[in-house]
N, C-alpha and C. Protein backbone atom coordinates (compact mmCIF):
# COMPACT_ATOMS: atom_id res chain seq x y z
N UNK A 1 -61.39 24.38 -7.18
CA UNK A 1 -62.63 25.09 -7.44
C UNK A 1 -62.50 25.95 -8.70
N UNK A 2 -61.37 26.68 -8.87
CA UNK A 2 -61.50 27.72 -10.21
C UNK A 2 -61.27 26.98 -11.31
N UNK A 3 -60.26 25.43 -11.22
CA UNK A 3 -60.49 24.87 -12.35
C UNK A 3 -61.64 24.31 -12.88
N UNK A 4 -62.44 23.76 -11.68
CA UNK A 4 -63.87 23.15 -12.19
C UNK A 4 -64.68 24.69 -12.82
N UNK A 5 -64.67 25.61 -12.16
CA UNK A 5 -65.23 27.00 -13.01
C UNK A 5 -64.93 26.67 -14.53
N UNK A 6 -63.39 26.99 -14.43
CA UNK A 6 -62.83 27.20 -15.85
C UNK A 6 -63.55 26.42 -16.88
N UNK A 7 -63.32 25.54 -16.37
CA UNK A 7 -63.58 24.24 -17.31
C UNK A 7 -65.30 23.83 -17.73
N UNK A 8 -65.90 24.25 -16.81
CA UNK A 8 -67.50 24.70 -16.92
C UNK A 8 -67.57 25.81 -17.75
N UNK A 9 -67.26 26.89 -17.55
CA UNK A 9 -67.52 28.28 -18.02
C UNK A 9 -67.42 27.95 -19.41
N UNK A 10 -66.09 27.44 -20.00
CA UNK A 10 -65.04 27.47 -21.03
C UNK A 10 -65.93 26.58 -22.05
N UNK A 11 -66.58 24.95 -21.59
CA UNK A 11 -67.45 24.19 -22.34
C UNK A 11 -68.85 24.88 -22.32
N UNK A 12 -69.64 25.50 -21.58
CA UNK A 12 -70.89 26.26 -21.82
C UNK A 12 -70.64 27.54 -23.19
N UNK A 13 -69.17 28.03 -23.02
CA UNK A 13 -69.30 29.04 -23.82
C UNK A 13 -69.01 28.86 -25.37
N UNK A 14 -67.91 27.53 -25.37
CA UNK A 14 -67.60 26.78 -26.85
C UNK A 14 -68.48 25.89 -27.13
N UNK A 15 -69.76 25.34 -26.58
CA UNK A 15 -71.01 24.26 -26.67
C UNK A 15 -72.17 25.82 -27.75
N UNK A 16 -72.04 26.98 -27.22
CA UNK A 16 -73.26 28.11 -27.43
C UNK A 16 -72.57 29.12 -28.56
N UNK A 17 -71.37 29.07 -28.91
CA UNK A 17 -70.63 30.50 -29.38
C UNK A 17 -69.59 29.65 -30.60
N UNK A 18 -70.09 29.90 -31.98
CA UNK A 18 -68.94 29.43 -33.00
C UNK A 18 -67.50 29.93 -32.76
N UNK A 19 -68.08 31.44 -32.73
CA UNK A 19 -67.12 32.61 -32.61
C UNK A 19 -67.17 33.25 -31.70
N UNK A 20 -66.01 33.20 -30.58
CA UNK A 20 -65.62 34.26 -29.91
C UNK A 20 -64.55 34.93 -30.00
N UNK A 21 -64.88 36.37 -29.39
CA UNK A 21 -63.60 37.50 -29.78
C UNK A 21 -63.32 37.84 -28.19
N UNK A 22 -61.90 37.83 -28.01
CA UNK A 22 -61.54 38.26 -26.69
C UNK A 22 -60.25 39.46 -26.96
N UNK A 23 -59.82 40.46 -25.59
CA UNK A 23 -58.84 40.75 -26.32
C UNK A 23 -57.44 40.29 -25.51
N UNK A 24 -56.66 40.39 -26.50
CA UNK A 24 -55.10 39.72 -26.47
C UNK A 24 -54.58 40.57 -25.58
N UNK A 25 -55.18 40.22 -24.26
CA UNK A 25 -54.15 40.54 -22.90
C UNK A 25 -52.68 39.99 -22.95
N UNK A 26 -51.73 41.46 -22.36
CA UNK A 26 -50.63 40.48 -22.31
C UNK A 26 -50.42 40.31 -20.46
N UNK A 27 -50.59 39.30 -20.49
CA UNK A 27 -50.94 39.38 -18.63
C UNK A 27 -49.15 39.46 -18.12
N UNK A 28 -48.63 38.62 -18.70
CA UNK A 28 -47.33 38.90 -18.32
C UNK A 28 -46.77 40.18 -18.20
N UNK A 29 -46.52 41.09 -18.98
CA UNK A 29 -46.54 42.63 -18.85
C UNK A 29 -47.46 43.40 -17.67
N UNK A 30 -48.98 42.99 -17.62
CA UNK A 30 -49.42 43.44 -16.51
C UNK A 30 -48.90 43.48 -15.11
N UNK A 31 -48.61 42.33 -15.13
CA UNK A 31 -48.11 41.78 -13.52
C UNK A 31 -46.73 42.23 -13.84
N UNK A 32 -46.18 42.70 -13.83
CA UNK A 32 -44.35 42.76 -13.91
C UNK A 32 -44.65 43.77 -12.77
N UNK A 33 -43.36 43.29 -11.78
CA UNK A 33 -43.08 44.73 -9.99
C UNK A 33 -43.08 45.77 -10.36
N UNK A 34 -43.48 46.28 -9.32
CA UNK A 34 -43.20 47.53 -9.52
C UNK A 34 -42.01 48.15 -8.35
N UNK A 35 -40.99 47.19 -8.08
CA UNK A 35 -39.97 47.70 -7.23
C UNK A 35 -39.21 48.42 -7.40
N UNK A 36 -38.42 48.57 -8.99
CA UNK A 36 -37.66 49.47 -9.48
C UNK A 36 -36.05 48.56 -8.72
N UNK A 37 -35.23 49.96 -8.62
CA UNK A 37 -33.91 49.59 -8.49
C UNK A 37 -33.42 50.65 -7.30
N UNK A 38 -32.44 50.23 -6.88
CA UNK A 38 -31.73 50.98 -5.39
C UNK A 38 -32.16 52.40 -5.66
N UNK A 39 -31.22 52.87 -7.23
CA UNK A 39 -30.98 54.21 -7.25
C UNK A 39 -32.67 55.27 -7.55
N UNK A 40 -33.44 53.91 -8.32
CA UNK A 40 -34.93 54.52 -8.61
C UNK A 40 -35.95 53.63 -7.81
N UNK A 41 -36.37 53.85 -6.72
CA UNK A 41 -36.86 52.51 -5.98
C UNK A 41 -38.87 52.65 -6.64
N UNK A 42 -39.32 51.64 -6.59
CA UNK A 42 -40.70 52.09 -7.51
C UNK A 42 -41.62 52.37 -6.18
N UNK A 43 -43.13 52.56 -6.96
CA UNK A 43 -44.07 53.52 -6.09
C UNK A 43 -45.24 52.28 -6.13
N UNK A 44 -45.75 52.72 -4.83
CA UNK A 44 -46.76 52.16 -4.66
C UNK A 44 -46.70 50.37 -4.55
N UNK A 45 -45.73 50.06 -4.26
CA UNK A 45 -45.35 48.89 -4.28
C UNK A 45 -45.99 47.60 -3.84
N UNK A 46 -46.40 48.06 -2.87
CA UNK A 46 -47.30 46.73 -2.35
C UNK A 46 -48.85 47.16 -2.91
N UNK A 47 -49.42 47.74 -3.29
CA UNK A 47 -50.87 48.55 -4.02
C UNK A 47 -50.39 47.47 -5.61
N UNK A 48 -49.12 47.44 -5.97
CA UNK A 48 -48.94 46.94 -7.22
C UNK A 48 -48.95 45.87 -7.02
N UNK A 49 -48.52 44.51 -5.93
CA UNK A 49 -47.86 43.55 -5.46
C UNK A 49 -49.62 42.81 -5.77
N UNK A 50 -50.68 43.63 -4.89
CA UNK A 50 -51.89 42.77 -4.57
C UNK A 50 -52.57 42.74 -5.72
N UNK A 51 -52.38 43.96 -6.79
CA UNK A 51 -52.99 43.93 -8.14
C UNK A 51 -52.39 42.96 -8.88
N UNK A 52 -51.10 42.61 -8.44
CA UNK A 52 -50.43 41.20 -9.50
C UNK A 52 -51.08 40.05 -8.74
N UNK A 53 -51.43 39.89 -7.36
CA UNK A 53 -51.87 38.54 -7.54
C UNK A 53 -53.21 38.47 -7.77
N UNK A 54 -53.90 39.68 -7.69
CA UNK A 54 -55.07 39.30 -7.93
C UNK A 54 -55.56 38.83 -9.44
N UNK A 55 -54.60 39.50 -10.52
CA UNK A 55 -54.30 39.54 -11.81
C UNK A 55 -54.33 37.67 -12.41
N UNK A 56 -52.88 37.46 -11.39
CA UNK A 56 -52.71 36.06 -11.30
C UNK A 56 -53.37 35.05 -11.38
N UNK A 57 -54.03 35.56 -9.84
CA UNK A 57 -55.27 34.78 -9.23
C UNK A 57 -56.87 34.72 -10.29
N UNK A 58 -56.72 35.11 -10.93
CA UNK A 58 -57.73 35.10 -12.08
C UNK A 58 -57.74 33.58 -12.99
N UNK A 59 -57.09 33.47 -13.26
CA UNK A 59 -56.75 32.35 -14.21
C UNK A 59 -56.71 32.84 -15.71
N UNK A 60 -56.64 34.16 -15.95
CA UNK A 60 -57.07 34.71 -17.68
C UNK A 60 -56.10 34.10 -18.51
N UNK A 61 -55.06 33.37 -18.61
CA UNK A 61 -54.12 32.22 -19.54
C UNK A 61 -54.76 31.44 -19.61
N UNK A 62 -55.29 30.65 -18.54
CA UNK A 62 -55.74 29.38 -18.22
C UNK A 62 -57.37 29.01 -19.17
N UNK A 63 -58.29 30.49 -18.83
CA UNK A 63 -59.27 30.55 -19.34
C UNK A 63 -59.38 30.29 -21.04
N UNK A 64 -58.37 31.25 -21.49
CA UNK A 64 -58.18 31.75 -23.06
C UNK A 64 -57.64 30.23 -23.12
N UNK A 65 -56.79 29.37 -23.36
CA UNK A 65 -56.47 28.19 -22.96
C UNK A 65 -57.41 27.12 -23.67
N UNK A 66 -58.41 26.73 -22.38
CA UNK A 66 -59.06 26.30 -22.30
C UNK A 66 -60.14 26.55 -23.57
N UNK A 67 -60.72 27.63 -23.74
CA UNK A 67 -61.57 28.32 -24.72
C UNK A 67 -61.25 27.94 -26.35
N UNK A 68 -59.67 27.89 -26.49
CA UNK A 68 -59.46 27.69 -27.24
C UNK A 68 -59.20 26.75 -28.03
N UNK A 69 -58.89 25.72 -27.33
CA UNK A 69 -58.66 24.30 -27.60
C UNK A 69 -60.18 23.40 -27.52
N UNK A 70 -61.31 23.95 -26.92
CA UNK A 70 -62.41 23.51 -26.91
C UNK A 70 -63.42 24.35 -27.68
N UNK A 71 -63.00 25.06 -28.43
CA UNK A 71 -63.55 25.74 -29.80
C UNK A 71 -63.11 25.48 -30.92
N UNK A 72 -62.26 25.04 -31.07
CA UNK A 72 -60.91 24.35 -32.37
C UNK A 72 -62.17 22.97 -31.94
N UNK A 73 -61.88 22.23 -31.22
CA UNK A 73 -62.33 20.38 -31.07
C UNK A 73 -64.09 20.53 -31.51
N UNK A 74 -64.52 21.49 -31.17
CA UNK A 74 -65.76 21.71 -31.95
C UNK A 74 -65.98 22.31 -32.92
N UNK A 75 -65.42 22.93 -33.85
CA UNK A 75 -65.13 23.68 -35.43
C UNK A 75 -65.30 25.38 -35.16
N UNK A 76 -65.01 25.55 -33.77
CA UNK A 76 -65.35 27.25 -33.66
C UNK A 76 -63.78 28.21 -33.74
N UNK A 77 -64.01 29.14 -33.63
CA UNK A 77 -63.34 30.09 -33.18
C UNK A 77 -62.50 31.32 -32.52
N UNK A 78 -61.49 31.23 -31.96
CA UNK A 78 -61.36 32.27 -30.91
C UNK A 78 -60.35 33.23 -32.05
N UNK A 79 -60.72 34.69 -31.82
CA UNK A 79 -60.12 35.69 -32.55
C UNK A 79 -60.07 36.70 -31.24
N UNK A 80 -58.46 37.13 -31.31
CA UNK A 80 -57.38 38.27 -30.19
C UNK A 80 -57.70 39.23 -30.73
N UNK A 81 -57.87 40.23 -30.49
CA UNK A 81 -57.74 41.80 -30.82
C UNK A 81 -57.17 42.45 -29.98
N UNK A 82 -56.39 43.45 -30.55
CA UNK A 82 -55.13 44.61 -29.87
C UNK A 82 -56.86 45.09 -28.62
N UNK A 83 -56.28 45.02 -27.35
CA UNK A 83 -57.27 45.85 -26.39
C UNK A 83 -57.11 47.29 -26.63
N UNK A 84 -56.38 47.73 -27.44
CA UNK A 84 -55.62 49.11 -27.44
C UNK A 84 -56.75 50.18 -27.40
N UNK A 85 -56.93 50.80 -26.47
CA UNK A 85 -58.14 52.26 -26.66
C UNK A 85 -59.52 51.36 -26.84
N UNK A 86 -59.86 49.98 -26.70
CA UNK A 86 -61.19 49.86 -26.53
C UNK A 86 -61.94 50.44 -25.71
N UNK A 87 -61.38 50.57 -24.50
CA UNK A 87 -62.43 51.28 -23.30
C UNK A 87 -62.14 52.88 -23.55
N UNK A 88 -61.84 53.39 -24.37
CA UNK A 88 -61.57 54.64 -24.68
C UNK A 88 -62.24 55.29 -25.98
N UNK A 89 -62.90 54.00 -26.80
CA UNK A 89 -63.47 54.87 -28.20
C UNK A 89 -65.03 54.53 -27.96
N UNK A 90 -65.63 55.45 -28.56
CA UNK A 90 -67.19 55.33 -28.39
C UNK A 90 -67.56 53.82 -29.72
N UNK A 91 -68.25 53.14 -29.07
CA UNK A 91 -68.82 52.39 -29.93
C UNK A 91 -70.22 52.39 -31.00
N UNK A 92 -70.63 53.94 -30.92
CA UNK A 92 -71.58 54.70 -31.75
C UNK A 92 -70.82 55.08 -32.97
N UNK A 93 -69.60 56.43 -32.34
CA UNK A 93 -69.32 56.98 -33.25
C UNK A 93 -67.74 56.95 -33.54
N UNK A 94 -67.45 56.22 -33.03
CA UNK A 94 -66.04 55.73 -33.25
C UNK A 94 -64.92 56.57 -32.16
N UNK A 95 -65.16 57.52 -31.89
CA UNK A 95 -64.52 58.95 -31.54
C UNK A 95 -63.76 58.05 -30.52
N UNK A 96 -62.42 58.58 -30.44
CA UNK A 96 -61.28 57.58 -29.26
C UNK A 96 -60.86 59.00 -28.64
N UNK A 97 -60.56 58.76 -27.34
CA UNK A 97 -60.19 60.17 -26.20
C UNK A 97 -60.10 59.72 -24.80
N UNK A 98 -59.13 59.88 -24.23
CA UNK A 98 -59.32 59.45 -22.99
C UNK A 98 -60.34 60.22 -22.26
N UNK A 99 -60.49 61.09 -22.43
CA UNK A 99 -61.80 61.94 -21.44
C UNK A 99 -62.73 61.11 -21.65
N UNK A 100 -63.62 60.51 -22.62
CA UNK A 100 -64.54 59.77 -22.53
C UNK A 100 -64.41 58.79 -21.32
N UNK A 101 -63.33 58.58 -20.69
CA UNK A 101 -63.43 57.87 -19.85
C UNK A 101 -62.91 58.41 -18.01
N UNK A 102 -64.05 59.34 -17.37
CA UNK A 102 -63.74 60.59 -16.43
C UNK A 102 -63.47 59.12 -15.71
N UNK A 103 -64.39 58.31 -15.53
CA UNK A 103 -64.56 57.48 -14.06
C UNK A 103 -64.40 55.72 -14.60
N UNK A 104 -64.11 54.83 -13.53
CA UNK A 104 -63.39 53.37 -14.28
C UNK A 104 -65.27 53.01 -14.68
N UNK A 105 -66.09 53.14 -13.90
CA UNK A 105 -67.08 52.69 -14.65
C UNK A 105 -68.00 53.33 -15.71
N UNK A 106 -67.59 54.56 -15.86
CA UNK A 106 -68.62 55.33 -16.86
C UNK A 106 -67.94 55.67 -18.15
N UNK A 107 -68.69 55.47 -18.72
CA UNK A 107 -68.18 55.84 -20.54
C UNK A 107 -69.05 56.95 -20.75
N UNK A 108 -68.37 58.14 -21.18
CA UNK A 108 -69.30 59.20 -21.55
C UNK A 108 -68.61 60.01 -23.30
N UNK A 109 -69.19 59.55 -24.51
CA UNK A 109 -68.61 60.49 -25.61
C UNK A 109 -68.24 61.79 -25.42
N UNK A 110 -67.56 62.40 -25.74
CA UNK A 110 -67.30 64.01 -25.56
C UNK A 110 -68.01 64.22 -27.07
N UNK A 111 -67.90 63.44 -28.25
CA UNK A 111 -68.59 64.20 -29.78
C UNK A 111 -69.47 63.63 -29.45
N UNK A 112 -70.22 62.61 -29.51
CA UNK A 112 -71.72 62.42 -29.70
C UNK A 112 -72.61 62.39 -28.84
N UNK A 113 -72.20 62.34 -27.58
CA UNK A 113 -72.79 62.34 -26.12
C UNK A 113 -73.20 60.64 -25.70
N UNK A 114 -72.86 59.64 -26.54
CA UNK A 114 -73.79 58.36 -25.84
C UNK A 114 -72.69 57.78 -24.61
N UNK A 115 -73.45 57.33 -23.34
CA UNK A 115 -72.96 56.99 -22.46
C UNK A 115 -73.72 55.93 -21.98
N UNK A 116 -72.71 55.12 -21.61
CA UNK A 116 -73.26 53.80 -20.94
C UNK A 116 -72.08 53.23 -19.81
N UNK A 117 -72.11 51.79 -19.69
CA UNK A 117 -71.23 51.39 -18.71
C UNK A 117 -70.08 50.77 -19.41
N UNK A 118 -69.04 51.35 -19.10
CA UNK A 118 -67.47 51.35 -19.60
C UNK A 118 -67.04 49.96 -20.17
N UNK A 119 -67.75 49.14 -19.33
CA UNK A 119 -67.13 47.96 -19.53
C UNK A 119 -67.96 47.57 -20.95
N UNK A 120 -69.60 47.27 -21.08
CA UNK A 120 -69.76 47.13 -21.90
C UNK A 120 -69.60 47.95 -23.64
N UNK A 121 -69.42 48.92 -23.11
CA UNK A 121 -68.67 49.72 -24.41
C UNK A 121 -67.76 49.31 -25.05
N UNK A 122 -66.71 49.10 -23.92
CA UNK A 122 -65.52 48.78 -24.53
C UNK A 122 -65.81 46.89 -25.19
N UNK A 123 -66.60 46.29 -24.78
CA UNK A 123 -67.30 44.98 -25.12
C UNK A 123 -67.81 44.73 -26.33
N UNK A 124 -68.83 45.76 -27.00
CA UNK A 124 -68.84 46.29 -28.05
C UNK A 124 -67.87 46.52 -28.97
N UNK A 125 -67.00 47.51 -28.41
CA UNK A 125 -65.48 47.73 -29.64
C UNK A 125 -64.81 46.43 -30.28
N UNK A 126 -65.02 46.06 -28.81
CA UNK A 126 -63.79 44.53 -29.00
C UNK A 126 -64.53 43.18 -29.80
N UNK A 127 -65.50 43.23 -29.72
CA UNK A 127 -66.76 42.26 -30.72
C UNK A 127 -66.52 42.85 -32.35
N UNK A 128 -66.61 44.46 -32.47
CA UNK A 128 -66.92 44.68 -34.02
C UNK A 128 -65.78 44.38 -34.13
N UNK A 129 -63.94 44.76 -33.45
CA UNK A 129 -62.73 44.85 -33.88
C UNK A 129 -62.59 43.18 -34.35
N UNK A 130 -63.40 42.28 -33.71
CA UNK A 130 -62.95 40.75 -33.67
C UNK A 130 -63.88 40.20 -35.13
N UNK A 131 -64.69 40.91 -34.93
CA UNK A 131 -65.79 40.16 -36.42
C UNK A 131 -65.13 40.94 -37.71
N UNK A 132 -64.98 42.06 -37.59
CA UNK A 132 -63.95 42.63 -38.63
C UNK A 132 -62.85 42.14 -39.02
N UNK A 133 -62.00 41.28 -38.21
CA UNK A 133 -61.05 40.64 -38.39
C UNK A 133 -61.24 39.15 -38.84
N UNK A 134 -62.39 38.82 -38.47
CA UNK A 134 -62.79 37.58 -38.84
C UNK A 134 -63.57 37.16 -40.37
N UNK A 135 -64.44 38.31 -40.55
CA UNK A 135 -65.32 38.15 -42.15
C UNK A 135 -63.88 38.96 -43.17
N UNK A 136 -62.84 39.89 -42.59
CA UNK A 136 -62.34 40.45 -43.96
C UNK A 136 -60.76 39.85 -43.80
N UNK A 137 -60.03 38.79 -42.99
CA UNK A 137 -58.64 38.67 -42.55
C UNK A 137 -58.27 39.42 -42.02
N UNK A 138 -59.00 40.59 -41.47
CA UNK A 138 -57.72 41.52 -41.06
C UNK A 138 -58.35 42.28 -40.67
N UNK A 139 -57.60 43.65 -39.69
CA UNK A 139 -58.41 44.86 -38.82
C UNK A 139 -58.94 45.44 -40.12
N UNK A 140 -59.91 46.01 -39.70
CA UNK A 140 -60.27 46.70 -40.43
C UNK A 140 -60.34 48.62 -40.65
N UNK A 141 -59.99 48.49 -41.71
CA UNK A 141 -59.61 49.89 -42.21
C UNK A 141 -60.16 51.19 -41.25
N UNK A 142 -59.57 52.23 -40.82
CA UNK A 142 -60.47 53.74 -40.19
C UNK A 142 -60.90 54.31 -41.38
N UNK A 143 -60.12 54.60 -42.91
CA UNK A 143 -60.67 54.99 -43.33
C UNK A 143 -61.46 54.63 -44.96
N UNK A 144 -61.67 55.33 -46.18
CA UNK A 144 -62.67 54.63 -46.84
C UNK A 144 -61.62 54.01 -48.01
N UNK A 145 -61.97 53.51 -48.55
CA UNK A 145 -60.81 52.27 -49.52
C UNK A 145 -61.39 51.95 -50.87
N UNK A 146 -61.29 52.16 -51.82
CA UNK A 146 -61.98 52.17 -53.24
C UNK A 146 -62.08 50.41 -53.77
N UNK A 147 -63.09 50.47 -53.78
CA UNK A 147 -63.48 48.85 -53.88
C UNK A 147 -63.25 48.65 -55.59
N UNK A 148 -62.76 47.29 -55.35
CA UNK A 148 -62.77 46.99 -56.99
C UNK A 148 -64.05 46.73 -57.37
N UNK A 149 -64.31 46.65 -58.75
CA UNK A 149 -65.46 46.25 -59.61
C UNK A 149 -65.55 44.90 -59.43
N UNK A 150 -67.00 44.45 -59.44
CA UNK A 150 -66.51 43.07 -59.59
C UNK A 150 -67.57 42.97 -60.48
N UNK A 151 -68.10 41.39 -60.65
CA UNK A 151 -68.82 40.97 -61.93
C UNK A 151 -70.43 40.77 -61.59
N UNK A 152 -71.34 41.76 -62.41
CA UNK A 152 -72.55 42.09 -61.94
C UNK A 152 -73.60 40.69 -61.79
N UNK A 153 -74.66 40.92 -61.84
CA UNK A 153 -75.14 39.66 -61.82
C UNK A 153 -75.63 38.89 -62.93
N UNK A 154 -75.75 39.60 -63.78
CA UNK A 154 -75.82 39.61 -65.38
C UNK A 154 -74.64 38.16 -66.00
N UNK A 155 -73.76 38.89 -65.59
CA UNK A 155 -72.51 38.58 -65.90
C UNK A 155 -72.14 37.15 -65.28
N UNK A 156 -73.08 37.30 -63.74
CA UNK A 156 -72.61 36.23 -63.04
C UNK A 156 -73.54 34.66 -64.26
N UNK A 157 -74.87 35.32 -64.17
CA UNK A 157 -75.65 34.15 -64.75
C UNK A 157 -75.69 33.79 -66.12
N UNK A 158 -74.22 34.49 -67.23
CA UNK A 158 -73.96 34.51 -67.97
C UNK A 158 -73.09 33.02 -68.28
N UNK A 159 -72.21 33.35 -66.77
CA UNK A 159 -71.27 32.30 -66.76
C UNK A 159 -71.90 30.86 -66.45
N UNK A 160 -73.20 30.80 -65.85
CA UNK A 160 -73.57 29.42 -65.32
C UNK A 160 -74.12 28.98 -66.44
């Protein structure tokens, strides 16, 4: 059943979307025990045990996977971005803080006041961080960067 999902989801979304931006979960790191060792034994252990399979039980390798190899076979694109502080920076005004984030579903700015639902905020971040990376090669800059001159239009229709 979750592969026929996958595999549905994955062709509806590379059939409709040149470009998609996801971010570069490292799921392996997520799921790692939390048992620890004799002398430090870990916490919450089985609370961690059901969050790894549920983690598991997702298919998010399988998905990205799939997405990707059926966006390549149709001329599209999948672009990773660091998840780092997405659900943590306002997507108005840039401002990053963990307080913006009191509750797992509410996003609230502490500088500019806009609030919405966490998830899509952070949805937002991870879209501009992915198209930024996609129109310039690369993340794009926090701050301002002195552009070269280039050749006016004068100049351009000089040359044709």
């Amino acid at each position: 059943v979750r592969k026929d999902f996958l595999h549905k989801m994955t062709n509806k979304i590379s059939k409709n979307h040149a470009v998609v931006v996801m971010e570069d979960l490292k799921v392996s790191n997520m799921s790692k025990s939390a048992r620890g060792t004799k002398e430090n034994p870990g916490r919450n252990v089985k609370a961690k045990s059901g969050l790894n399979r549920s983690i598991l039980d997702q298919g998010w390798f399988e998905f990205r996977r799939q997405l990707e190899y059926k966006l390549k076979w149709r001329g599209g694109h999948l672009e990773l971005v660091d998840p780092k502080h997405t659900s943590q920076k306002c997507c108005r005004c840039g401002h990053t803080e963990s307080e913006n984030r009191t509750i797992q579903a509410k996003f609230e700015c502490k500088n500019c006041g806009h609030w919405e639902n966490a998830d899509i905020n952070a949805a937002k971040n991870i879209l501009a961080a992915g198209l930024a990376v996609f129109a310039c090669g690369g993340y794009g800059v926090s701050q301002p960067m002195k552009q070269e001159p280039t050749m006016s239009r004068v100049q351009v229709s000089e040359c044709a």
